[in-house]
C-alpha atoms as a PDB file:
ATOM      1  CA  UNK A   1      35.209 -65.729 -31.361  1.00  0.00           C
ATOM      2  CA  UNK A   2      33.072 -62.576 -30.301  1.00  0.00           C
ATOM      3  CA  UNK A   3      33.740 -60.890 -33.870  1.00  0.00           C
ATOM      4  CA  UNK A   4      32.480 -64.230 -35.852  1.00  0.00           C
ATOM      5  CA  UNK A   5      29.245 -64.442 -33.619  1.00  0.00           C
ATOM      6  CA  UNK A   6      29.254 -60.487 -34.624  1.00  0.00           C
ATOM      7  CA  UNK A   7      29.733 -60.518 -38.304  1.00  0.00           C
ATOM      8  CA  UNK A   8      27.027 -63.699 -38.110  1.00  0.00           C
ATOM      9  CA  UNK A   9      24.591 -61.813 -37.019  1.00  0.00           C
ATOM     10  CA  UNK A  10      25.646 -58.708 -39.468  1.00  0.00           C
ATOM     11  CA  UNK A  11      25.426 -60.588 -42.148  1.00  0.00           C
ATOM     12  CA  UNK A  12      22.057 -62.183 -41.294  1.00  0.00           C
ATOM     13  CA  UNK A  13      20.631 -58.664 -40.593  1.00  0.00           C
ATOM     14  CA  UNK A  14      21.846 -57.204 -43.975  1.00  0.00           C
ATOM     15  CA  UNK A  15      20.072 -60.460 -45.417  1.00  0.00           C
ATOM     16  CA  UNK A  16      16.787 -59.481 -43.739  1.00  0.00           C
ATOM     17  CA  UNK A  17      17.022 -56.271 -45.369  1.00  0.00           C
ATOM     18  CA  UNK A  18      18.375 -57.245 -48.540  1.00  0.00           C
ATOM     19  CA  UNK A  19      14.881 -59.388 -48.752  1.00  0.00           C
ATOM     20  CA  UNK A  20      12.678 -56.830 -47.705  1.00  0.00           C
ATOM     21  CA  UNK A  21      14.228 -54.477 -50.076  1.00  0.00           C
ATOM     22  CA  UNK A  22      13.209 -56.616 -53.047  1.00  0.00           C
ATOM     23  CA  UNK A  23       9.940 -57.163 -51.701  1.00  0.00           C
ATOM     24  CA  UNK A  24       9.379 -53.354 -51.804  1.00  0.00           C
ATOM     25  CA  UNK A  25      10.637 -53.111 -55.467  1.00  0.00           C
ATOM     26  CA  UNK A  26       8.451 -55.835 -56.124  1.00  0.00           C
ATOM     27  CA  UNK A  27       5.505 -54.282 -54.706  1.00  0.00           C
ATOM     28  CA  UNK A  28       6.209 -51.018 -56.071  1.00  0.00           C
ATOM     29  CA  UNK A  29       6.566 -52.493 -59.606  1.00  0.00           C
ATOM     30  CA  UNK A  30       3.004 -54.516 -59.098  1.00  0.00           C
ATOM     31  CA  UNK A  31       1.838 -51.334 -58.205  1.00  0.00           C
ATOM     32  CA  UNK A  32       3.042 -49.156 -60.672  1.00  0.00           C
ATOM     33  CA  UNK A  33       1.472 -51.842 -63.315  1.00  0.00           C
ATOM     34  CA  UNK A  34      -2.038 -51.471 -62.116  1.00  0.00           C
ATOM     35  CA  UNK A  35      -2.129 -47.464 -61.735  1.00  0.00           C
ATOM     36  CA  UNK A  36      -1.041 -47.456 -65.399  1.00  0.00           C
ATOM     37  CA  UNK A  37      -3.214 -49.900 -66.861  1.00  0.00           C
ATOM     38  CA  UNK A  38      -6.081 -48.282 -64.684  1.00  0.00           C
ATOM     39  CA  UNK A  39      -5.646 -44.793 -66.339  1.00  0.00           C
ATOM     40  CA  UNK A  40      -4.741 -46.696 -69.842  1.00  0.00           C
ATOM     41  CA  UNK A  41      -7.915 -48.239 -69.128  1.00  0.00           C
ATOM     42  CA  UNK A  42      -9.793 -45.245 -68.461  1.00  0.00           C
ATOM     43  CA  UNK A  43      -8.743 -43.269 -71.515  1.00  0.00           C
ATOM     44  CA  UNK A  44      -9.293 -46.157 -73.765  1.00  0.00           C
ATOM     45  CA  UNK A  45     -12.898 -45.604 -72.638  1.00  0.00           C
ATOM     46  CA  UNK A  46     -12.614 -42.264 -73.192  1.00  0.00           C
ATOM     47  CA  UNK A  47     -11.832 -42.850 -76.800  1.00  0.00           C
ATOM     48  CA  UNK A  48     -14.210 -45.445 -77.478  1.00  0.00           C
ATOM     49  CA  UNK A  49     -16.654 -43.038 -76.236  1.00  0.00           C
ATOM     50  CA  UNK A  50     -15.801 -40.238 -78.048  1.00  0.00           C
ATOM     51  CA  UNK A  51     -15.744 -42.277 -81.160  1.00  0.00           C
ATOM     52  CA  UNK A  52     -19.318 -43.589 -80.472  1.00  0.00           C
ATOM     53  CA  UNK A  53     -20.591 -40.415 -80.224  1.00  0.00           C
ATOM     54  CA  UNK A  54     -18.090 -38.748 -83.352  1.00  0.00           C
ATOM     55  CA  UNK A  55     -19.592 -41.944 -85.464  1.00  0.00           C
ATOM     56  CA  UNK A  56     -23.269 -41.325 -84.623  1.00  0.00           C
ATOM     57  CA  UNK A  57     -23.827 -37.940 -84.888  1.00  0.00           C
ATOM     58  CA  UNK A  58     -21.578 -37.954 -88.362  1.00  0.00           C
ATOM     59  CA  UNK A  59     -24.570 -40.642 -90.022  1.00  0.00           C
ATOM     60  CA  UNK A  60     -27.395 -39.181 -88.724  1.00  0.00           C
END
């Protein structure tokens, strides 16, 4: 009876960290979105700079 009540309470602590394991992946993956669109973003910018200025200076 003392080993059922023991795997019971194994099983609901693997659980626990079975969830919060995903929740970390999941936050890491959110995460790992937005510093990559954040530095696509930024050299996008870049560029459309760059060609502003290449464009300009070539009709003046």
């Amino acid at each position: 009876m003392k080993d059922k009540k023991e795997n019971i309470e194994y099983q609901k602590t693997i659980e626990k960290l079975e969830i919060s394991i995903k929740k970390k992946k999941r936050a890491n993956k959110i995460l790992f979105i937005l510093l990559s669109s954040l530095i696509l973003g930024i050299i996008g910018t870049f560029v459309i700079v760059l060609l502003n200025y290449l464009v300009s200076s070539f009709f003046k």
